[in-house]
C-alpha atoms as a PDB file:
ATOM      1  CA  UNK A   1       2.967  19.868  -9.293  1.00  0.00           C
ATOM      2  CA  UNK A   2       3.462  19.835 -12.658  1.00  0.00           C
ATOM      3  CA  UNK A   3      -0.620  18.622 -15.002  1.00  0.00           C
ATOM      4  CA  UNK A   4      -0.071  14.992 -16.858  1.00  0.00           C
ATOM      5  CA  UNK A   5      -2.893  16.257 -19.139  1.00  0.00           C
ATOM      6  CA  UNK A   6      -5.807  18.411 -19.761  1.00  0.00           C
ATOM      7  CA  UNK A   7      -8.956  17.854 -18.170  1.00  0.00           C
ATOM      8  CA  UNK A   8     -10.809  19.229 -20.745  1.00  0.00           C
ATOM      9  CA  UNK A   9     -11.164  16.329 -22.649  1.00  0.00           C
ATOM     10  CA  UNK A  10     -14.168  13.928 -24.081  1.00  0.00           C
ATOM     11  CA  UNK A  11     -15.163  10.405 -23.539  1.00  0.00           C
ATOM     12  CA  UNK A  12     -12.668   8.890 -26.299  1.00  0.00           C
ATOM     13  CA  UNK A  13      -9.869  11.544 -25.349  1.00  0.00           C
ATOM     14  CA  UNK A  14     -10.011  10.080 -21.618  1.00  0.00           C
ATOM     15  CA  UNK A  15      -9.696   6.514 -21.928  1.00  0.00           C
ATOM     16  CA  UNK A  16      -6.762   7.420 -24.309  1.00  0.00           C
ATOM     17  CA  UNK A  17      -5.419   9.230 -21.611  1.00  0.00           C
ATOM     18  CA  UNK A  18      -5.544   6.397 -18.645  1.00  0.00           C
ATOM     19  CA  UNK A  19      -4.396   3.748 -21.294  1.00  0.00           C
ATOM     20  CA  UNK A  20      -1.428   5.937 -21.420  1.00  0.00           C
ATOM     21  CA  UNK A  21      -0.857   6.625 -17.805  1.00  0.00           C
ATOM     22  CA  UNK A  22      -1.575   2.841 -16.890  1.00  0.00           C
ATOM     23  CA  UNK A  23       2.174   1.797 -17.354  1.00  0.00           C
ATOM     24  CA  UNK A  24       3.794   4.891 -15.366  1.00  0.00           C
ATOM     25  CA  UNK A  25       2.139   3.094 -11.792  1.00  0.00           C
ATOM     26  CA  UNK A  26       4.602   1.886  -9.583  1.00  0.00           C
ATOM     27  CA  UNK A  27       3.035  -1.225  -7.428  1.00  0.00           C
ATOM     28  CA  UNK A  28       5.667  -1.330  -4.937  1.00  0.00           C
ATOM     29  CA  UNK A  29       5.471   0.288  -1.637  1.00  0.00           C
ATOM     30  CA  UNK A  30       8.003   3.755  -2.134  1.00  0.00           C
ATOM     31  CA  UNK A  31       8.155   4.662   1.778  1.00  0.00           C
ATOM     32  CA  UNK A  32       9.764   3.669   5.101  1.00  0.00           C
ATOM     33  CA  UNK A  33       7.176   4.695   7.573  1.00  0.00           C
ATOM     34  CA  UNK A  34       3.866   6.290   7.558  1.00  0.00           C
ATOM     35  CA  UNK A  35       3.421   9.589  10.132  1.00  0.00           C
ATOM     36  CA  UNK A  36       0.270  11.271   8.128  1.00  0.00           C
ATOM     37  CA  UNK A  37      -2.245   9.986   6.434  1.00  0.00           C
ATOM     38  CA  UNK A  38      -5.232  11.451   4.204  1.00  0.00           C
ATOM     39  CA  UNK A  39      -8.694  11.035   2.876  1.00  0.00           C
ATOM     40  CA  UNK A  40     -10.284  12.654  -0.032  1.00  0.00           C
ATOM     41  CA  UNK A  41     -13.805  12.399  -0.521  1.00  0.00           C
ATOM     42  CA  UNK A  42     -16.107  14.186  -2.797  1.00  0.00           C
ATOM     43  CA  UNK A  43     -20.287  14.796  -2.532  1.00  0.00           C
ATOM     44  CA  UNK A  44     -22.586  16.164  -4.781  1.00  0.00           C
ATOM     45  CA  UNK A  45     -25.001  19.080  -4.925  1.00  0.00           C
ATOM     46  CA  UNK A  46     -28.779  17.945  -5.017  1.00  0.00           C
ATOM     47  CA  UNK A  47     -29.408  19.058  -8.428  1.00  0.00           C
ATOM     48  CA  UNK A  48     -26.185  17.178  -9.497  1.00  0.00           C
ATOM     49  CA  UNK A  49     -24.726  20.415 -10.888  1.00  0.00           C
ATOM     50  CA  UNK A  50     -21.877  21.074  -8.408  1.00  0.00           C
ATOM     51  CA  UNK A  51     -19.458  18.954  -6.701  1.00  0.00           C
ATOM     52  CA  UNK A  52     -17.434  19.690  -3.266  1.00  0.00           C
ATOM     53  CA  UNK A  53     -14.504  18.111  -2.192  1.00  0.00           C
ATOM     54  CA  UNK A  54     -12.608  17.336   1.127  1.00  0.00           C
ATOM     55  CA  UNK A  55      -9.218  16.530   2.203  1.00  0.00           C
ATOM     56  CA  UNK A  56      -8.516  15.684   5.994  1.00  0.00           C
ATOM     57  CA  UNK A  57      -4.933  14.708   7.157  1.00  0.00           C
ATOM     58  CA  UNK A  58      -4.509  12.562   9.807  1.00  0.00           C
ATOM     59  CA  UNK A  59      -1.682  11.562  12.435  1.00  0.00           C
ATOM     60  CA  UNK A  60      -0.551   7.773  12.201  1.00  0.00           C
ATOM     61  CA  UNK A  61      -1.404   5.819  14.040  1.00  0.00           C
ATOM     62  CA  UNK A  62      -3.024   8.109  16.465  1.00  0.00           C
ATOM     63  CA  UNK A  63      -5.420   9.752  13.634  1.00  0.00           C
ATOM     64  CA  UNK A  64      -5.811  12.697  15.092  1.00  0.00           C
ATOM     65  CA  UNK A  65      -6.936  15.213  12.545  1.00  0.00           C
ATOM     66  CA  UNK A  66      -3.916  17.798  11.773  1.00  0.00           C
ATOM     67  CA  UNK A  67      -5.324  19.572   8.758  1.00  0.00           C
ATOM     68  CA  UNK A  68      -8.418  19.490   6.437  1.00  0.00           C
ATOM     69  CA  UNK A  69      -8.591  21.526   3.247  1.00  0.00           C
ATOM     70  CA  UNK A  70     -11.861  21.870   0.727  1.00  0.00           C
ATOM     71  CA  UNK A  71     -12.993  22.871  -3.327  1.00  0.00           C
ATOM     72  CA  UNK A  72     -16.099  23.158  -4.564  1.00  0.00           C
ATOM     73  CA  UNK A  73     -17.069  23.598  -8.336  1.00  0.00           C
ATOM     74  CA  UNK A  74     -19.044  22.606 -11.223  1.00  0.00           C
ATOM     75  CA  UNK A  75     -19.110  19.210 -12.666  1.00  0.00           C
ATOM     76  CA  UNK A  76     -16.722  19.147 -15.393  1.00  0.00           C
ATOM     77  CA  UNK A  77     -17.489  15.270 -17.240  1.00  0.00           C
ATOM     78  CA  UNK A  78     -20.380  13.839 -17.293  1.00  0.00           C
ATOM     79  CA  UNK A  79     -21.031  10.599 -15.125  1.00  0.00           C
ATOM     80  CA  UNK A  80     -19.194   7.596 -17.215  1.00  0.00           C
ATOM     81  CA  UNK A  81     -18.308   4.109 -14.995  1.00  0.00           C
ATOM     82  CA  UNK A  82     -14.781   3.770 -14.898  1.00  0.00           C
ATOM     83  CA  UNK A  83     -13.945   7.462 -15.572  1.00  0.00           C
ATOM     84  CA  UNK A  84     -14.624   9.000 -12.461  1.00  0.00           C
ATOM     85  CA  UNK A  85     -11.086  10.486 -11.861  1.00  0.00           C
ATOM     86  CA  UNK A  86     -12.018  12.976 -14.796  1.00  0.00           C
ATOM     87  CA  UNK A  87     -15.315  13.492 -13.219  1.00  0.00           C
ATOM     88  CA  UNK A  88     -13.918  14.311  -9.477  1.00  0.00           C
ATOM     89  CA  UNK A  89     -10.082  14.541 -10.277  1.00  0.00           C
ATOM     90  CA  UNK A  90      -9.896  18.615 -10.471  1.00  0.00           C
ATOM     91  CA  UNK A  91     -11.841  19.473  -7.497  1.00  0.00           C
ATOM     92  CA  UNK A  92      -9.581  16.691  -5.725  1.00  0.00           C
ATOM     93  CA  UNK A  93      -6.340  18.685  -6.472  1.00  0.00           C
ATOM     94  CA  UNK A  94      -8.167  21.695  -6.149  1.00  0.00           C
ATOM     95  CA  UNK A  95      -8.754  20.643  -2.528  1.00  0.00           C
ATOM     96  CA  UNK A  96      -5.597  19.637  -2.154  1.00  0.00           C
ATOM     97  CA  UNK A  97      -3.250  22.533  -3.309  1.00  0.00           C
ATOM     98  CA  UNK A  98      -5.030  24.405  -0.270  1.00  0.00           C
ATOM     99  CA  UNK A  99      -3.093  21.728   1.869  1.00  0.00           C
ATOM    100  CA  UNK A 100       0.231  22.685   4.343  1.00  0.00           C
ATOM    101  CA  UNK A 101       0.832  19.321   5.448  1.00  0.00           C
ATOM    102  CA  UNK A 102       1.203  17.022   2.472  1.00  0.00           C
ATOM    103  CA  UNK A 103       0.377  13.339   3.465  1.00  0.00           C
ATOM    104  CA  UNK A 104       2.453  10.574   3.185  1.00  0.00           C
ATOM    105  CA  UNK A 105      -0.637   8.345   2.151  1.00  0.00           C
ATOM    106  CA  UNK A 106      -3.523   9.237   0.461  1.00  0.00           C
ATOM    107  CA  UNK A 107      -6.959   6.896   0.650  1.00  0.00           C
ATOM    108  CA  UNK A 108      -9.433   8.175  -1.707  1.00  0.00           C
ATOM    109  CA  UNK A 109     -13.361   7.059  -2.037  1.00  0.00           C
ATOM    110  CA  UNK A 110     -12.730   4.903  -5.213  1.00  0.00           C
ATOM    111  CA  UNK A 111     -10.633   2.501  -7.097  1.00  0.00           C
ATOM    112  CA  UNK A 112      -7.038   2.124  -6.951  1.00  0.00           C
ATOM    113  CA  UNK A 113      -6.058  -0.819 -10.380  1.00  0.00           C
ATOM    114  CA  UNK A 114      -8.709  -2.626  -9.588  1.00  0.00           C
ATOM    115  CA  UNK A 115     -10.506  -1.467 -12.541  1.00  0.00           C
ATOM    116  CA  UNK A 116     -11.413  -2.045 -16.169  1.00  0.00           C
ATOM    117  CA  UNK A 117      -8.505  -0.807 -17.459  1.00  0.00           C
ATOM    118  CA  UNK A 118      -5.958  -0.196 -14.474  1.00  0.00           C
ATOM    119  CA  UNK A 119      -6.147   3.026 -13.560  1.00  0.00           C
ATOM    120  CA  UNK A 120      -9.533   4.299 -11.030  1.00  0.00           C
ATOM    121  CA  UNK A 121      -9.438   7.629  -9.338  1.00  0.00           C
ATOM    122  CA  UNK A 122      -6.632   6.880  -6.837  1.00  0.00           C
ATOM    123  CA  UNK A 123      -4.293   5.859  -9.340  1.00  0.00           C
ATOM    124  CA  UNK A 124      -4.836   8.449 -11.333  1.00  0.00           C
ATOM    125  CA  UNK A 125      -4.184  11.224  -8.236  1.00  0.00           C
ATOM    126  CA  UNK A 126      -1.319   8.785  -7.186  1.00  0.00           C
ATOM    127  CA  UNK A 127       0.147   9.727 -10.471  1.00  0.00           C
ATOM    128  CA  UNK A 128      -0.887  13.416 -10.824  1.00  0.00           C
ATOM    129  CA  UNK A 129      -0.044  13.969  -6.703  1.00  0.00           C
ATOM    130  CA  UNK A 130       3.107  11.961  -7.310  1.00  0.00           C
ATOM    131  CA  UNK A 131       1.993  10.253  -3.550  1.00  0.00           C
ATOM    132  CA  UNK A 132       1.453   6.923  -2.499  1.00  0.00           C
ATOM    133  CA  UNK A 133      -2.434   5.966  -2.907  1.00  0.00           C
ATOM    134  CA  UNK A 134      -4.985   3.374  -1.841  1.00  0.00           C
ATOM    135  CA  UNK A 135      -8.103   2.776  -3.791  1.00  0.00           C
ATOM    136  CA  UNK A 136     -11.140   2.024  -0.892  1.00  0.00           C
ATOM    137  CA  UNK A 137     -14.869   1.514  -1.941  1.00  0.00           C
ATOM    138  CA  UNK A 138     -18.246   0.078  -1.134  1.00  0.00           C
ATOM    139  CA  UNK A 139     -18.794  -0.946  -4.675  1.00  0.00           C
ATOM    140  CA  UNK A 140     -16.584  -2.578  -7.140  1.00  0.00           C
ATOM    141  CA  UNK A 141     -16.138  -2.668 -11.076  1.00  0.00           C
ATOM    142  CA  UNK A 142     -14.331  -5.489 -11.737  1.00  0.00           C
ATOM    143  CA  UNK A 143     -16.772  -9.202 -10.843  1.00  0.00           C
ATOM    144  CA  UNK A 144     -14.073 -11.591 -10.751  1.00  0.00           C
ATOM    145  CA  UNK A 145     -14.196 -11.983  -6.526  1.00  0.00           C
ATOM    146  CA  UNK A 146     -15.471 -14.153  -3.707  1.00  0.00           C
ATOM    147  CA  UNK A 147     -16.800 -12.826  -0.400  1.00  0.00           C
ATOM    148  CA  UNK A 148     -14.371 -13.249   2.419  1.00  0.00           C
ATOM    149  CA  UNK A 149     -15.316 -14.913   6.109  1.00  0.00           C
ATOM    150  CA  UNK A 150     -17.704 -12.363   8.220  1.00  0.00           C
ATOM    151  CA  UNK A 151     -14.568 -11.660  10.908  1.00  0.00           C
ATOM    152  CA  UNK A 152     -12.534  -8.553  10.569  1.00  0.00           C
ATOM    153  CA  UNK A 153      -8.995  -8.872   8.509  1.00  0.00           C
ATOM    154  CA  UNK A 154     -10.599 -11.421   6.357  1.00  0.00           C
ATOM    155  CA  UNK A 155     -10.020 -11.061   2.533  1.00  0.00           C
ATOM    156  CA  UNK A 156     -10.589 -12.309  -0.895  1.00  0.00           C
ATOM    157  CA  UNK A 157      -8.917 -11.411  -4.077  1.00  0.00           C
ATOM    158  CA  UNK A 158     -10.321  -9.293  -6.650  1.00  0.00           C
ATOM    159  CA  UNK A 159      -8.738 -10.031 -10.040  1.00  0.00           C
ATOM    160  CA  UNK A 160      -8.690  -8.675 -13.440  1.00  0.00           C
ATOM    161  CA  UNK A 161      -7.890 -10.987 -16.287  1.00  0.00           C
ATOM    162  CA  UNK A 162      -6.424 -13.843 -13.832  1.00  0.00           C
ATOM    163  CA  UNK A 163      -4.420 -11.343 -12.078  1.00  0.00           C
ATOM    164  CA  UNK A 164      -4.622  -9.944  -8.506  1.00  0.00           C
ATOM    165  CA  UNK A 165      -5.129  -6.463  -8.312  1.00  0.00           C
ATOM    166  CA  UNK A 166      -7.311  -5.651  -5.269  1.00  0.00           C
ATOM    167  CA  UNK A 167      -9.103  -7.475  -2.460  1.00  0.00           C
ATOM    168  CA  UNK A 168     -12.408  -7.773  -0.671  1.00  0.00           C
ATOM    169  CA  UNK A 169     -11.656  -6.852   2.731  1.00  0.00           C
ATOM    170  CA  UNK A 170     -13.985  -7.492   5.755  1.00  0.00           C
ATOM    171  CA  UNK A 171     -13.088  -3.845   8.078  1.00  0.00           C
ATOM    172  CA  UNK A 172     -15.600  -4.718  10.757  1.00  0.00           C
ATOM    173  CA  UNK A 173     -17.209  -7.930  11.989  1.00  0.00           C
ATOM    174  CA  UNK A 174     -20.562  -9.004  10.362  1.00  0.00           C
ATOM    175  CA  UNK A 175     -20.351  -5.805   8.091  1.00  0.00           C
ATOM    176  CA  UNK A 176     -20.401  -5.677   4.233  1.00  0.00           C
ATOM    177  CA  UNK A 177     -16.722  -5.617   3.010  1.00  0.00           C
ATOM    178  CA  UNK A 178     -14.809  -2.847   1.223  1.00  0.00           C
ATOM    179  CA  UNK A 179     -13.084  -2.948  -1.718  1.00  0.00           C
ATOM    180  CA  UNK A 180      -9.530  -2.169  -1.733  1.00  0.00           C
ATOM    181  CA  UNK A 181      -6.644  -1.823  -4.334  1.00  0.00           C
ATOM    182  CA  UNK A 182      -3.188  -0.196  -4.555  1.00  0.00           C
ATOM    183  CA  UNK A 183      -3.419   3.329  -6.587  1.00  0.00           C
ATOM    184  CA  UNK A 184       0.470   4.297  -6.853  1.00  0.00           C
ATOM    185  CA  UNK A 185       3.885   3.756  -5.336  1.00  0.00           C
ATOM    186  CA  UNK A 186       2.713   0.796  -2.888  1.00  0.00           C
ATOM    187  CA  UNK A 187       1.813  -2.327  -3.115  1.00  0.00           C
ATOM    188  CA  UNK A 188      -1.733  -4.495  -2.160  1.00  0.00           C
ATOM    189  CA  UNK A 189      -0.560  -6.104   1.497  1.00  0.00           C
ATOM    190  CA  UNK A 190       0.513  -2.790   2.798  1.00  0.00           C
ATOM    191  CA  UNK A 191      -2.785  -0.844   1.341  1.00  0.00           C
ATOM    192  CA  UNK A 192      -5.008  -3.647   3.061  1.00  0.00           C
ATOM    193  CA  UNK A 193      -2.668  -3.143   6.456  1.00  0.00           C
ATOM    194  CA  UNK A 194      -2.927   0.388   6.247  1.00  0.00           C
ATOM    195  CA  UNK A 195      -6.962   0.065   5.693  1.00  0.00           C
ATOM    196  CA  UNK A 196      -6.958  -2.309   8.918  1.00  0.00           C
ATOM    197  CA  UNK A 197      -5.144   0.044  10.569  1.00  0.00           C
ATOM    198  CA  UNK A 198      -7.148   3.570  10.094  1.00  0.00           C
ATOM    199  CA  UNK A 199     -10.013   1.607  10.772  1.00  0.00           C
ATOM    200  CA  UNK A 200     -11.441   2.977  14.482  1.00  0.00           C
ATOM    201  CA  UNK A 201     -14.570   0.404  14.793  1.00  0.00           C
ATOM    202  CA  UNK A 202     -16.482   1.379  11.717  1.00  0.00           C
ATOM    203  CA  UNK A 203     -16.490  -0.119   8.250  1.00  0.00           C
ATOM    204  CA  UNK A 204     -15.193   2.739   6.785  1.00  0.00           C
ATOM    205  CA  UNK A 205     -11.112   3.803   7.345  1.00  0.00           C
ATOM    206  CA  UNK A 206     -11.073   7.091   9.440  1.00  0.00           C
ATOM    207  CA  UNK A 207      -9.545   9.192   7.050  1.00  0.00           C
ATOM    208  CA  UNK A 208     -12.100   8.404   4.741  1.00  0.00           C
ATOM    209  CA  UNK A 209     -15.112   8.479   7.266  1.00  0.00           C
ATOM    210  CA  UNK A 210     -13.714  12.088   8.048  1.00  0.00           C
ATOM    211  CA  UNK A 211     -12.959  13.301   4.540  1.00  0.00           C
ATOM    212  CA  UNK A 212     -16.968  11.847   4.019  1.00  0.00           C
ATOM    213  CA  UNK A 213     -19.048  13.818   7.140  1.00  0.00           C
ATOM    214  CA  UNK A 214     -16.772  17.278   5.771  1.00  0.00           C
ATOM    215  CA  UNK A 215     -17.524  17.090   2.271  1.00  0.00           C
ATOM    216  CA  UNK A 216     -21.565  16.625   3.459  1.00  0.00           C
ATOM    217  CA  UNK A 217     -21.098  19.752   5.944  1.00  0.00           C
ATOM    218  CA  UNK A 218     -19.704  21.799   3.212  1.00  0.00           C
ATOM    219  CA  UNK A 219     -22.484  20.747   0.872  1.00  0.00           C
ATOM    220  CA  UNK A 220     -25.224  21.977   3.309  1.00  0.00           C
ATOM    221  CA  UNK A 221     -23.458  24.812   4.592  1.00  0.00           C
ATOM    222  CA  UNK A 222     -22.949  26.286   1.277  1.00  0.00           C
ATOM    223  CA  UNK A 223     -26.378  25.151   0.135  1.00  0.00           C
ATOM    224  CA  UNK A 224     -27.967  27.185   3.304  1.00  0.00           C
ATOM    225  CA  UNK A 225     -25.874  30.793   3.035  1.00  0.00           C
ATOM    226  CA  UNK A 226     -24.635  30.759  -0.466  1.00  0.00           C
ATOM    227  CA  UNK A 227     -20.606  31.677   0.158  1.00  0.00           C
ATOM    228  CA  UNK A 228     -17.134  29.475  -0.032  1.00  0.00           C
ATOM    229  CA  UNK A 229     -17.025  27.194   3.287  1.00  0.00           C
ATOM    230  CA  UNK A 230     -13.156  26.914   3.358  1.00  0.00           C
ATOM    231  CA  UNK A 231     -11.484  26.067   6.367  1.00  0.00           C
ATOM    232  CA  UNK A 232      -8.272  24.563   7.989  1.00  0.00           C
ATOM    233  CA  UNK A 233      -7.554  22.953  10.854  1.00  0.00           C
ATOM    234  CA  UNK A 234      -4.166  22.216  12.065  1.00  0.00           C
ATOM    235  CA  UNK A 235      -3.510  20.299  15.572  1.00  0.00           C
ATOM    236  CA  UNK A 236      -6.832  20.377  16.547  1.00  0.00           C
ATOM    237  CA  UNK A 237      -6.538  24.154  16.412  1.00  0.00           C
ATOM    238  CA  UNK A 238      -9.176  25.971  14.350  1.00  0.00           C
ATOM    239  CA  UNK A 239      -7.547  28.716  11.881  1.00  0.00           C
ATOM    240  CA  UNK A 240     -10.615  30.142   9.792  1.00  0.00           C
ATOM    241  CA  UNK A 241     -14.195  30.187   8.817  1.00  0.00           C
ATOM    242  CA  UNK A 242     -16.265  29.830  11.784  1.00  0.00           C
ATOM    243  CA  UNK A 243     -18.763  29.169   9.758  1.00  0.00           C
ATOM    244  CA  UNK A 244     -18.035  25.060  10.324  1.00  0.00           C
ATOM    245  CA  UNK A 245     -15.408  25.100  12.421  1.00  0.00           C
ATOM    246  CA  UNK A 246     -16.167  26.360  15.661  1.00  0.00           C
ATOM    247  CA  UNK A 247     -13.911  23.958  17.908  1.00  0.00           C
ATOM    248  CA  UNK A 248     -12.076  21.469  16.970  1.00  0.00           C
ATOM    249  CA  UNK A 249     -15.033  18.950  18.603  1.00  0.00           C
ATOM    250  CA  UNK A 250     -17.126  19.842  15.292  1.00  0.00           C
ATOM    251  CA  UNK A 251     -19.770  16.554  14.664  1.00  0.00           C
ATOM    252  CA  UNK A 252     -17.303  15.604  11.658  1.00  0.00           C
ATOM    253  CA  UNK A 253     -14.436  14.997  13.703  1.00  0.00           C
ATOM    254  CA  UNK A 254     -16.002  12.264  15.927  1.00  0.00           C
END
């Protein structure tokens, strides 16, 4: 994949850099069917020093998990709402250069345009991954929203400026909504169908709930013996490090 820009930039540096991205994003949905599907999620060390990524592919609709690759690394930007992608953006392609199966969808733990100027984290590796992306989070930056109804498949729009560029979605019944947005090459309906549709009876979409309980294992696993936690699984067959991946039944696949 060929870098948009250099990461090592500062505060006044970045926000020139997503004002000049913003126009390249392509809201229109770029693909005929949908067979994989990923999640990228990153945590955080305790003493806020080091990050670690995760990437897990899924089958569609089945969501079985096919592959998962992982990065850790220092913090390179400090923490700044509404640059985030700068902040978690190179130890998300990190992760996901380690990848054999490329997704045809990515969902990633942030926002997709629905954002102060355009352009969260999932537009951002839309653009830099050159895949289509879906912005999905538990909080939002932009306040111009209503709730939705409490049943599942309800939604609200979120807008920016009078325009619609998200929605409040309700994934589960009588659970707090998420907030999704398109990130790059599709288009809002299809990234709040394809949100509906990954969901397996929890709030959160499963690539994303997957992507979440391996970037925690990685975090404590390399916390407890000190060395790099990387591992693959493909099929449901484990490859390497048997450090976490023991089976293919591992906690962070259920």
């Amino acid at each position: 994949m060929k870098p948009l820009h250099s990461w090592k930039v500062n505060v006044e540096e970045a926000i020139q850099i997503q004002q000049n991205l913003r126009n390249r994003i392509i809201l229109q949905k770029t693909f005929s069917e949908v067979k994989t599907i990923g999640g990228g999620d990153v945590a955080y060390s305790e003493d806020r020093n080091s990050l670690f990524a995760a990437i897990v592919v899924l089958s569609f609709p089945k969501m079985e998990t096919l592959e998962i690759a992982n990065a850790h690394g220092e913090i390179p930007f400090p923490y700044i709402p509404g640059l985030l992608s700068f902040r978690e953006g190179p130890i998300l392609i990190k992760a996901f250069q380690k990848l054999k199966i490329k997704p045809d969808v990515m969902i990633f733990e942030g926002q997709g345009i629905a954002h102060p100027r355009g352009i969260g984290l999932a537009s951002h590796m839309g653009l830099w991954l050159d895949l289509p992306s879906i912005g999905c989070t538990k909080t939002p930056l932009l306040s111009d929203f209503i709730y939705p109804d409490p049943s599942k498949g309800s939604f609200e729009s979120i807008r920016r400026e009078g325009e619609e560029v998200g929605a409040v979605l309700r994934t589960k019944d009588k659970v707090k909504p998420l907030f999704v947005s398109p990130g790059h090459r599709i288009d809002l309906p299809t990234s709040i169908q394809l949100i509906l549709d990954t969901c397996q009876g929890y709030r959160t979409p499963e690539p994303l709930r997957k992507a979440h309980q391996l970037s925690c294992t990685i975090r404590k696993r390399r916390g407890r013996n000190g060395g790099d936690v990387g591992s693959k699984t493909t099929y449901g067959r484990t490859h390497q490090s048997k450090k976490i991946l023991t089976s293919p039944h591992n906690n962070y696949f259920l």
